[in-house]
C-alpha atoms as a PDB file:
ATOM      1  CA  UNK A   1     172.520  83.713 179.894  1.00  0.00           C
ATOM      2  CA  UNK A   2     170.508  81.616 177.778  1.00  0.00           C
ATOM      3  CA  UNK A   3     172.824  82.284 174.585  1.00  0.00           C
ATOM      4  CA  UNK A   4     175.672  81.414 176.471  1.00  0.00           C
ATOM      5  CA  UNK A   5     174.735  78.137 177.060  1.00  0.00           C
ATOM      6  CA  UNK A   6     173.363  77.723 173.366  1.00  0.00           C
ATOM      7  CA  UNK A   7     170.336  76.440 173.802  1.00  0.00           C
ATOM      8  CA  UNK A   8     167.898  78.538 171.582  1.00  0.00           C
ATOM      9  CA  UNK A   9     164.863  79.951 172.711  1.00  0.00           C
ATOM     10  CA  UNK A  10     161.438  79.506 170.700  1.00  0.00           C
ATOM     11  CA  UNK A  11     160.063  82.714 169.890  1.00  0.00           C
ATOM     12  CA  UNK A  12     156.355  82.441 169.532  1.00  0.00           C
ATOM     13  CA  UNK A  13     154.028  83.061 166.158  1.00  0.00           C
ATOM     14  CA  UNK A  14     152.721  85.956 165.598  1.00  0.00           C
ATOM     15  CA  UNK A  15     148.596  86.462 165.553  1.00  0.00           C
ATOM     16  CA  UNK A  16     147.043  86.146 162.489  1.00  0.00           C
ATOM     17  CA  UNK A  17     144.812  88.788 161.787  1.00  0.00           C
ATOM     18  CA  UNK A  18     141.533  88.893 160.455  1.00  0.00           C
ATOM     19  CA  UNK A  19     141.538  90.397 156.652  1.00  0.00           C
ATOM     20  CA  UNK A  20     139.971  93.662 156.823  1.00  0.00           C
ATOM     21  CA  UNK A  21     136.193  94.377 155.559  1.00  0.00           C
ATOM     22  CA  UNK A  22     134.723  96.967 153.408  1.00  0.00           C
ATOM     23  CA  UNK A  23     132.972  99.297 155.320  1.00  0.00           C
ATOM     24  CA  UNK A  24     133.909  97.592 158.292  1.00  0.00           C
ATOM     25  CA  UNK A  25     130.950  94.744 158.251  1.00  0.00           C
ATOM     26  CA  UNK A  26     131.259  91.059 157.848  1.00  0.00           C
ATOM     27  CA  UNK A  27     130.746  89.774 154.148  1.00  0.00           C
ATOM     28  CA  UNK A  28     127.299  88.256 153.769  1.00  0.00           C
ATOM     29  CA  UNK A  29     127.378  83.879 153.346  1.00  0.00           C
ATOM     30  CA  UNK A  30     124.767  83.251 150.029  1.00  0.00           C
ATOM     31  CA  UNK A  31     122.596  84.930 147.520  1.00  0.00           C
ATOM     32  CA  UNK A  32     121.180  87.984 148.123  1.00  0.00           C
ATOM     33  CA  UNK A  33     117.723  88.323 149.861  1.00  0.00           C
ATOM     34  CA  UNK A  34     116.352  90.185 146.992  1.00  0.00           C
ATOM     35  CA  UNK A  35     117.391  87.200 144.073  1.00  0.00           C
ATOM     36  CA  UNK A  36     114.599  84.781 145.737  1.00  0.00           C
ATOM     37  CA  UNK A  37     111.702  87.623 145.133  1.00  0.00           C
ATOM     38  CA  UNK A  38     112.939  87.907 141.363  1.00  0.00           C
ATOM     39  CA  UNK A  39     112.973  84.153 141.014  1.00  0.00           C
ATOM     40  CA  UNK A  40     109.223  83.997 142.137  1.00  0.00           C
ATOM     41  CA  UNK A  41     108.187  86.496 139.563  1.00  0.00           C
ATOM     42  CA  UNK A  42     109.940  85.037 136.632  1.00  0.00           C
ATOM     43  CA  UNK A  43     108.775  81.937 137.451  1.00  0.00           C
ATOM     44  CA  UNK A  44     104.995  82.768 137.700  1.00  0.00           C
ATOM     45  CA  UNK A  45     105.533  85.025 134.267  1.00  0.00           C
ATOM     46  CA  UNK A  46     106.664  81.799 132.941  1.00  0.00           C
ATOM     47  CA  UNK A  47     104.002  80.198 134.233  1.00  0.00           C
ATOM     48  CA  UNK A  48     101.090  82.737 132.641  1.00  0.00           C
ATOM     49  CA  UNK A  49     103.068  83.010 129.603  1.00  0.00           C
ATOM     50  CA  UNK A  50     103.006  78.626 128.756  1.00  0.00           C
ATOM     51  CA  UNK A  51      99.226  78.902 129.896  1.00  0.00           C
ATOM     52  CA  UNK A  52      98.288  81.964 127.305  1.00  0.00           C
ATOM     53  CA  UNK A  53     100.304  79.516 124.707  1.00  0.00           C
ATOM     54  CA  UNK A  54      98.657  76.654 125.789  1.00  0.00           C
ATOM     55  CA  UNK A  55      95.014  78.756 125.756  1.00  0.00           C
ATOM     56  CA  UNK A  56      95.941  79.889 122.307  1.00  0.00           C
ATOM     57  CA  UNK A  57      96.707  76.296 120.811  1.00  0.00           C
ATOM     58  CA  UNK A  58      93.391  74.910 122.051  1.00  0.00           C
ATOM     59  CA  UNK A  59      92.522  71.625 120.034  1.00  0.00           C
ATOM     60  CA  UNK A  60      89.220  72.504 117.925  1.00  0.00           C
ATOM     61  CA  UNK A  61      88.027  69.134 118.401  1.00  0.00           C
ATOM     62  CA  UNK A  62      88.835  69.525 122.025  1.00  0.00           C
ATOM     63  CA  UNK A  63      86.796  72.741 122.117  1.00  0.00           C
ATOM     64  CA  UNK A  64      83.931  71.639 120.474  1.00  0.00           C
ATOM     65  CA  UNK A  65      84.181  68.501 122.901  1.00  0.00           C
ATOM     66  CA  UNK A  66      83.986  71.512 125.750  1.00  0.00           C
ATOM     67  CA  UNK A  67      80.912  73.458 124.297  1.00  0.00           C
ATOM     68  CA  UNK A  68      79.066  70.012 123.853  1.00  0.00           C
ATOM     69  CA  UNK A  69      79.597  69.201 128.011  1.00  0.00           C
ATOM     70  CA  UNK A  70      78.418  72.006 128.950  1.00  0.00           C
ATOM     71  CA  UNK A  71      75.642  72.021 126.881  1.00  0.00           C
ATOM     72  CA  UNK A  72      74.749  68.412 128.246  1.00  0.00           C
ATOM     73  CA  UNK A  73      75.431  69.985 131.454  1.00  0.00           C
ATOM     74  CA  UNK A  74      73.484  73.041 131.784  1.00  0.00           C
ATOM     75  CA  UNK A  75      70.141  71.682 129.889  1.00  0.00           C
ATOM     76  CA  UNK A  76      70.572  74.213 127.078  1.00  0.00           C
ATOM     77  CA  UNK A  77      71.133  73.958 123.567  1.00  0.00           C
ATOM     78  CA  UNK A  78      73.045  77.228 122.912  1.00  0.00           C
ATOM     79  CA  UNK A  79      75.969  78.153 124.644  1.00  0.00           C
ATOM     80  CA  UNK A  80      78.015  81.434 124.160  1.00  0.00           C
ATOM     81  CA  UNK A  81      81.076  80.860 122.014  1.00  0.00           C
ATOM     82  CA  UNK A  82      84.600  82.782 122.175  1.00  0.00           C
ATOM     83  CA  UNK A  83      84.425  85.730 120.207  1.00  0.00           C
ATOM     84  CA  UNK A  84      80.144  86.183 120.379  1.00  0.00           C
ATOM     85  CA  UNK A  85      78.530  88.500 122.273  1.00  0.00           C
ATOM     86  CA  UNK A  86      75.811  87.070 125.371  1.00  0.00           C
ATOM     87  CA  UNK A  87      72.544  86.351 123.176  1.00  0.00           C
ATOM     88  CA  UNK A  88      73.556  85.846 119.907  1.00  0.00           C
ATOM     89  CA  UNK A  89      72.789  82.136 118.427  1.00  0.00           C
ATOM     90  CA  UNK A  90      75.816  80.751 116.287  1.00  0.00           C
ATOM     91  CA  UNK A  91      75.084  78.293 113.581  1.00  0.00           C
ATOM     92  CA  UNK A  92      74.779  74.680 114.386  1.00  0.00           C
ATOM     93  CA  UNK A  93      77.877  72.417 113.679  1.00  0.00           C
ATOM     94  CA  UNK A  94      75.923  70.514 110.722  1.00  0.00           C
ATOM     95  CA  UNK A  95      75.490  73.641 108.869  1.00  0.00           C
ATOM     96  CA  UNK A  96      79.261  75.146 108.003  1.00  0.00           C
ATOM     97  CA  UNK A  97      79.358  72.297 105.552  1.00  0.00           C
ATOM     98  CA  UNK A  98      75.623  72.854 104.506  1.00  0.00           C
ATOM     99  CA  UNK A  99      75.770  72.449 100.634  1.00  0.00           C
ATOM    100  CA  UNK A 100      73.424  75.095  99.943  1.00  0.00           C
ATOM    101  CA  UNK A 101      76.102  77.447 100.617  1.00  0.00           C
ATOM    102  CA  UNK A 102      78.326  75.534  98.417  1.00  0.00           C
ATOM    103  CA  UNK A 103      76.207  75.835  95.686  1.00  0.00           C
ATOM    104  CA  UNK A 104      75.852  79.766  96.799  1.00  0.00           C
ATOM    105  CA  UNK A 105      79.229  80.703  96.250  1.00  0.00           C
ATOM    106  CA  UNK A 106      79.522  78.363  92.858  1.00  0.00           C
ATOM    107  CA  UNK A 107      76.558  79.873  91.390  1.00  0.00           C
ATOM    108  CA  UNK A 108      78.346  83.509  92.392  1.00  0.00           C
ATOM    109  CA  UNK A 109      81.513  82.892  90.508  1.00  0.00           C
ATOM    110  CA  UNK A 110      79.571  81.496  87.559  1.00  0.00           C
ATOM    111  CA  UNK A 111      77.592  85.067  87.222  1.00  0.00           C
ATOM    112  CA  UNK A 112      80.849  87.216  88.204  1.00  0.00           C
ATOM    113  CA  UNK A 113      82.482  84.841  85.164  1.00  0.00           C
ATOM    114  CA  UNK A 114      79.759  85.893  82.762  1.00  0.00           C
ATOM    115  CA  UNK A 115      79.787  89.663  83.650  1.00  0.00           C
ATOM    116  CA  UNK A 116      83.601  89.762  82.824  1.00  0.00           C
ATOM    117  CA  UNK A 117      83.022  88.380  79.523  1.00  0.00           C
ATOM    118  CA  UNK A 118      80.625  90.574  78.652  1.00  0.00           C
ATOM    119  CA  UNK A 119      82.260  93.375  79.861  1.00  0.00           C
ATOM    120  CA  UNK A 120      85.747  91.991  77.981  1.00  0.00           C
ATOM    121  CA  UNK A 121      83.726  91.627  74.883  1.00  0.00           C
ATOM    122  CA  UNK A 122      82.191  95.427  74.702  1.00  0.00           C
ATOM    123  CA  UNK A 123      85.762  96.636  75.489  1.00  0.00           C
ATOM    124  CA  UNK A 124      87.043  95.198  72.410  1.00  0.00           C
ATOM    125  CA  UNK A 125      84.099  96.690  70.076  1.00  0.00           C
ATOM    126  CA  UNK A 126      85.088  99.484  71.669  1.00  0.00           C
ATOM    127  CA  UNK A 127      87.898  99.700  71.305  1.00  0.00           C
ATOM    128  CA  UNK A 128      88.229  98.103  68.036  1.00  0.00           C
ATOM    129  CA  UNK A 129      85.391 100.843  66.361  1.00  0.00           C
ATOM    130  CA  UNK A 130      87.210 103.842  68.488  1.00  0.00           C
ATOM    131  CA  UNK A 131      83.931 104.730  70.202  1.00  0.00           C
ATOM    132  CA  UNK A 132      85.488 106.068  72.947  1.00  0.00           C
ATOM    133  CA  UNK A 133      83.549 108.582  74.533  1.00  0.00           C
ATOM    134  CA  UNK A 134      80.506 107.385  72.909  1.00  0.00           C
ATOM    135  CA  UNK A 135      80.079 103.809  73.930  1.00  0.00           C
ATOM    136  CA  UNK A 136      81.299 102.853  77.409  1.00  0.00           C
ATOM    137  CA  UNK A 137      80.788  99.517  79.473  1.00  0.00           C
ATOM    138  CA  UNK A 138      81.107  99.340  83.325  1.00  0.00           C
ATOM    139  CA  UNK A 139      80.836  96.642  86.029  1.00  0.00           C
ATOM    140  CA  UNK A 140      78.499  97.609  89.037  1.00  0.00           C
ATOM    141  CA  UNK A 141      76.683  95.848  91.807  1.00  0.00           C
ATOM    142  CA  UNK A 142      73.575  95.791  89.751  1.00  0.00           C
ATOM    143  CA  UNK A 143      75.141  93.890  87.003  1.00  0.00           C
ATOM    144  CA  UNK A 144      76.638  94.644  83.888  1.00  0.00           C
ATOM    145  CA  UNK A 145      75.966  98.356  82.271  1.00  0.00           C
ATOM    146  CA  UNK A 146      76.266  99.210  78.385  1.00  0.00           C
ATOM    147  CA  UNK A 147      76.004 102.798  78.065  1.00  0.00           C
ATOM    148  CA  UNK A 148      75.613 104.745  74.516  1.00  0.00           C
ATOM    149  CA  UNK A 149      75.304 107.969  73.822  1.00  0.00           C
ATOM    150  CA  UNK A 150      71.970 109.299  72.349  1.00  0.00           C
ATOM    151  CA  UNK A 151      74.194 111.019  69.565  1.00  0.00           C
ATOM    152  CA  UNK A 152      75.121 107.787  68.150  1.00  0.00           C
ATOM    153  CA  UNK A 153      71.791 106.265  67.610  1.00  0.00           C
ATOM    154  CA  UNK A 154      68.980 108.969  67.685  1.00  0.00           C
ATOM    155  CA  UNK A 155      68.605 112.402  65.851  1.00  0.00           C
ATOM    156  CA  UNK A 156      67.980 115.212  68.390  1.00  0.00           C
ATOM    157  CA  UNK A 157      64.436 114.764  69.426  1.00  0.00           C
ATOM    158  CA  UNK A 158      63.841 111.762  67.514  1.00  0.00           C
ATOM    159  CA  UNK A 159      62.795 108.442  68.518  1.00  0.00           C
ATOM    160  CA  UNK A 160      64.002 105.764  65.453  1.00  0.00           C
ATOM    161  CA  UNK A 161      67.580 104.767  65.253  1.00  0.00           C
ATOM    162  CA  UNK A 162      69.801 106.502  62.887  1.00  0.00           C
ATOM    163  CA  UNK A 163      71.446 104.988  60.406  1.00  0.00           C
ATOM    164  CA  UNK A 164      74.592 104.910  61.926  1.00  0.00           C
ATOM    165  CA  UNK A 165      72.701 104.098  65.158  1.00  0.00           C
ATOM    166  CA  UNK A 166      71.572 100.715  63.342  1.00  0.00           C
ATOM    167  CA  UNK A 167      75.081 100.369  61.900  1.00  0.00           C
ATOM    168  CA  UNK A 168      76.679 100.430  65.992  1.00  0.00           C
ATOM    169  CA  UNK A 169      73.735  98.158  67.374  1.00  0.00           C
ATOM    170  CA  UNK A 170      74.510  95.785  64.298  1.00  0.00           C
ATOM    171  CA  UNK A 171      77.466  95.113  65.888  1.00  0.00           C
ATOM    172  CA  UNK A 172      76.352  95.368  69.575  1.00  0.00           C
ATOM    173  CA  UNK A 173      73.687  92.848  68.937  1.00  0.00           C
ATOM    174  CA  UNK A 174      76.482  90.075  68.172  1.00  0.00           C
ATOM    175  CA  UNK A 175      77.686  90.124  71.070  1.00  0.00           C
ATOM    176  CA  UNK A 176      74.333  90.025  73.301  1.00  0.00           C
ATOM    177  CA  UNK A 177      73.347  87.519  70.981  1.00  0.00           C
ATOM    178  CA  UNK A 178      76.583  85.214  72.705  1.00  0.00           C
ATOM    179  CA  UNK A 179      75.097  85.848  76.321  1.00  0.00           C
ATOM    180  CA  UNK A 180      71.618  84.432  76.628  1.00  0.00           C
ATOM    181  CA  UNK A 181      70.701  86.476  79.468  1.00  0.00           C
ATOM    182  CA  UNK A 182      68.021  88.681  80.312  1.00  0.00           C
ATOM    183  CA  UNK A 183      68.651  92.290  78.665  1.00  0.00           C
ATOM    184  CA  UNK A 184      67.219  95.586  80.807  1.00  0.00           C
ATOM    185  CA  UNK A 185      66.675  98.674  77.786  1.00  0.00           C
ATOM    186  CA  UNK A 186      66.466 101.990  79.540  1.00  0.00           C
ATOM    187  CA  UNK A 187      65.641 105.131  78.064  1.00  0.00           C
ATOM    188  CA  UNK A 188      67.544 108.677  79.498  1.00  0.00           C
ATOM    189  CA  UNK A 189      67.201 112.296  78.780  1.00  0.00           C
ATOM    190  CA  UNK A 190      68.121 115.670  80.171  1.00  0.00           C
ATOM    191  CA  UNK A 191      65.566 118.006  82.038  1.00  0.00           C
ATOM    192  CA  UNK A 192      64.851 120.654  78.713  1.00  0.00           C
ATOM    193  CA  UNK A 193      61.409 120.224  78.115  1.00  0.00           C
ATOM    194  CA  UNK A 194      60.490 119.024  74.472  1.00  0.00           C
ATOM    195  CA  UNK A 195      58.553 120.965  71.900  1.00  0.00           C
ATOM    196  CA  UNK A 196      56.874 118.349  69.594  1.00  0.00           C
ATOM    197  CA  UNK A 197      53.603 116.879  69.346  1.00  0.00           C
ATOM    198  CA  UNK A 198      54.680 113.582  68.409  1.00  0.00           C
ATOM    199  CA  UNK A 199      56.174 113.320  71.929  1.00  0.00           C
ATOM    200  CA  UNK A 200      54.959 115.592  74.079  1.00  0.00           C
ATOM    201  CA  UNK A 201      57.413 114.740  77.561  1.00  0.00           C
ATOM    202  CA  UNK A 202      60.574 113.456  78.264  1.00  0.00           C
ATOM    203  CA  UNK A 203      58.827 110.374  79.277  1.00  0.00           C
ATOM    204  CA  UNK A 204      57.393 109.285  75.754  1.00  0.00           C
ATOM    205  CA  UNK A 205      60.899 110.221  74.852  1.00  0.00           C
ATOM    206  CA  UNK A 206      62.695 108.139  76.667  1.00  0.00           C
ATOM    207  CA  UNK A 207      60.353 105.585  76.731  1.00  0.00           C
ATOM    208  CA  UNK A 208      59.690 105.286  73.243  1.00  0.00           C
ATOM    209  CA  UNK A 209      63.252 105.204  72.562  1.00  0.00           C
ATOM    210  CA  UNK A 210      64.049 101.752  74.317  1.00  0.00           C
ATOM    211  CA  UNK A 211      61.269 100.219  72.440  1.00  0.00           C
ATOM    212  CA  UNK A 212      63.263 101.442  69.593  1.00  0.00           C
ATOM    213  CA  UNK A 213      66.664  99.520  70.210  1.00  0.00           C
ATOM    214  CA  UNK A 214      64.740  96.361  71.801  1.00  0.00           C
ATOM    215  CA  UNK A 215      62.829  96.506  68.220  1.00  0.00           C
ATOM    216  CA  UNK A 216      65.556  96.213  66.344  1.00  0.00           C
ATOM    217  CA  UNK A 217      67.161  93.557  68.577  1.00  0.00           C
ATOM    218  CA  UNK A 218      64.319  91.464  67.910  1.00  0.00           C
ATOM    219  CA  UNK A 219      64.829  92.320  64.044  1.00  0.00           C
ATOM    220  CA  UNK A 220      68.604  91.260  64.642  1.00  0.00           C
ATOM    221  CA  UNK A 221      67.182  87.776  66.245  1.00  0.00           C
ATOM    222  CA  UNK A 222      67.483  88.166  70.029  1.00  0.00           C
ATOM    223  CA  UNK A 223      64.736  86.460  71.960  1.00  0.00           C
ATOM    224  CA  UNK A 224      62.096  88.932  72.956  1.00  0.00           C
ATOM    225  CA  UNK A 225      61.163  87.037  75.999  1.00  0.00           C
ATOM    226  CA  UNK A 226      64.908  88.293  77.066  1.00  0.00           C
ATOM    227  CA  UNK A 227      64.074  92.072  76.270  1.00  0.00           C
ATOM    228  CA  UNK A 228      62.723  94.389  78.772  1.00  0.00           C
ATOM    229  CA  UNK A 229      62.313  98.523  77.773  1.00  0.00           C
ATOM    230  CA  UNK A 230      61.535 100.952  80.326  1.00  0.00           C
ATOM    231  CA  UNK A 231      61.836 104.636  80.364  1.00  0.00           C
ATOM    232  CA  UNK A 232      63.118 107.258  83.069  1.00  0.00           C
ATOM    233  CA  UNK A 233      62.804 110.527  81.478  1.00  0.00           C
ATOM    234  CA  UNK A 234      65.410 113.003  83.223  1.00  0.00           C
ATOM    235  CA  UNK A 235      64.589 111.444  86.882  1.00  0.00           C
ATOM    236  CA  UNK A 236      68.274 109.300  86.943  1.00  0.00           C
ATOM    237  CA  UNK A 237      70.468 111.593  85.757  1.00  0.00           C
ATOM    238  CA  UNK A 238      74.443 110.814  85.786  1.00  0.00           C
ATOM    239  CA  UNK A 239      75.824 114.545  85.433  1.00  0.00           C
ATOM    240  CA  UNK A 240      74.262 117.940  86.519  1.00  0.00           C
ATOM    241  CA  UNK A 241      71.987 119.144  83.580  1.00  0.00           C
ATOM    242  CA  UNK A 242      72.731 122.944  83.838  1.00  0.00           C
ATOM    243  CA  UNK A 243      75.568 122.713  81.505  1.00  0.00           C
ATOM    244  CA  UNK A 244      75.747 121.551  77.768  1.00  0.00           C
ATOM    245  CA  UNK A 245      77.868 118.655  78.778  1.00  0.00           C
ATOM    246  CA  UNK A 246      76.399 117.981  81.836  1.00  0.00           C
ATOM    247  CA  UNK A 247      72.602 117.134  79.722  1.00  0.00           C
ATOM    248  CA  UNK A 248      74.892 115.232  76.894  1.00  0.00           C
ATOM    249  CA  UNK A 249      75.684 112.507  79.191  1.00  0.00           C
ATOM    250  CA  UNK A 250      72.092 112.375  80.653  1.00  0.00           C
ATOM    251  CA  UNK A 251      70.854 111.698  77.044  1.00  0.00           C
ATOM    252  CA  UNK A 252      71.703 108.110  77.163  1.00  0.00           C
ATOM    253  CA  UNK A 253      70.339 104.443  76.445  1.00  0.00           C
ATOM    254  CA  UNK A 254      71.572 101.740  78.454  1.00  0.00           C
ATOM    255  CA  UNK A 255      71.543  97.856  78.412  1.00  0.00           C
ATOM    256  CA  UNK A 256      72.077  96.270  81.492  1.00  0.00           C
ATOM    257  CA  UNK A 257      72.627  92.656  82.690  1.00  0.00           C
ATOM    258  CA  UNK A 258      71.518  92.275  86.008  1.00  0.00           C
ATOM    259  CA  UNK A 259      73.247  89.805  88.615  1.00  0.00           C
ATOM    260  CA  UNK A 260      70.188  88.016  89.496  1.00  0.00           C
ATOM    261  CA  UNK A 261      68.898  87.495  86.125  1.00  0.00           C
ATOM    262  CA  UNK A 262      71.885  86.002  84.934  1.00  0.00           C
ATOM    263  CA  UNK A 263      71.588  83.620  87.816  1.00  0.00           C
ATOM    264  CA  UNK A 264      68.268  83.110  87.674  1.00  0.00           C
ATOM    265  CA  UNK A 265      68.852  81.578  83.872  1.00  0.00           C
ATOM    266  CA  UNK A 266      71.756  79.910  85.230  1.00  0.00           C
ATOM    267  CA  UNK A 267      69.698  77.549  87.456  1.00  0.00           C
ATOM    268  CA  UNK A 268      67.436  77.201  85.043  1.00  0.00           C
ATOM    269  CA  UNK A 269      64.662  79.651  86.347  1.00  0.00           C
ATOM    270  CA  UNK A 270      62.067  82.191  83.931  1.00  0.00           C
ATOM    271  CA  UNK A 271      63.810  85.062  82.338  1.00  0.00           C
ATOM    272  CA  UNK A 272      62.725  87.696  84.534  1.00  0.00           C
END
């Protein structure tokens, strides 16, 4: 009836409906719960992290400002510094630039300068007279250590320099005569005893044999105040002495310049 009198009738919208949810719950409004605990924990890393930098950047004046309050403030004088152990006393402020240790480590490189020249100079005569094997020089804590071979200076058993013997210390004594250092002669030998009357142990032996070379540095012109012969028999030996080659090496003279002779000259102090 109502279309036959044209008047339309409004039909009426539909419902919307709600868009459907994953496992049927209602989506969530924000961050998760969980993202505020994570932000708390980076932020206090953060937090430790700029205070180890800021701990490991410390001023020195700043720290030094530090130990000095709280020496004011606790009455003391000695306070436990980072990296010392409870009880140990560090060395006052005024001494790191004390100039005694200045003049320590100057005088040091001074003697290490003369043992490498001295050492660079026997090399070459060394090397330069092929007395390899019979003439060495070495570097140790005690000082600086000429070593020769009884061979080359001595017949066997025999206390005076060869001929050949005064030909080598010829040439060694121009070079000691360049260093005017104090000059340590020691006498070696192996452990066979000797069969002579004219030197009945390995002590005269030895012994007797230093007095020979210093002799004829003092003949060459070294300063005998400068000369100092001592023997040692077979008591300091440098190879085992039950082999032939073993006893060859113990039979030995040696000149040595000692570290704290040489800086004993250097500042001007007595020879020995």
């Amino acid at each position: 009836m109502a279309e036959e009198s044209g008047t339309p009738i409004e039909e009426e919208p539909p419902a919307l409906i709600p868009p459907a949810t994953i496992g049927g719950d209602e989506e969530e409004e924000g961050s998760p719960s969980w993202m505020a605990t994570f932000a708390d924990l980076v932020t206090l890393l953060m937090c430790f992290f700029v205070l180890l930098f800021a701990m490991s950047t410390i001023q020195e004046e700043t720290f030094k400002e530090l130990i000095q309050s709280m020496k004011s403030a606790l009455g003391v004088q000695q306070v436990p510094e980072t990296g010392t152990r409870e009880g140990l006393v560090m060395r006052a402020e005024s001494d790191a630039d004390d100039p005694r240790d200045h003049a320590v480590d100057e005088l040091g490189g001074m003697v290490q300068k003369e043992l490498e020249e001295i050492v660079s100079d026997v090399r070459e005569l060394i090397m330069f007279n092929k007395l390899g094997g019979q003439v060495r020089v070495t570097e140790t804590e005690e000082g600086a250590v000429i070593t020769i071979a009884d061979r080359v200076l001595f017949g066997p058993g025999d206390v005076n320099l060869s001929e050949d013997g005064r030909i080598l210390m010829e040439k060694v004594a121009m070079i000691l005569a360049q260093f005017y250092y104090p000059i340590t002669i020691s006498g070696h030998t192996d452990n066979l005893p000797l069969q002579s009357r004219k030197t009945p142990s390995n002590w005269e032996l030895s012994a007797n044999r230093a007095t020979s070379v210093v002799r004829f540095l003092i003949d060459m012109g070294l300063d005998p105040r400068q000369l100092t012969a001592q023997g040692f028999a077979h008591y300091r030996p440098v190879a085992e002495n039950q082999t032939a080659r073993g006893r060859a090496q113990n039979r030995r003279v040696e000149l040595t310049y000692k570290r704290t002779c040489i800086a004993r000259s250097l500042q001007g102090g007595d020879y020995l």
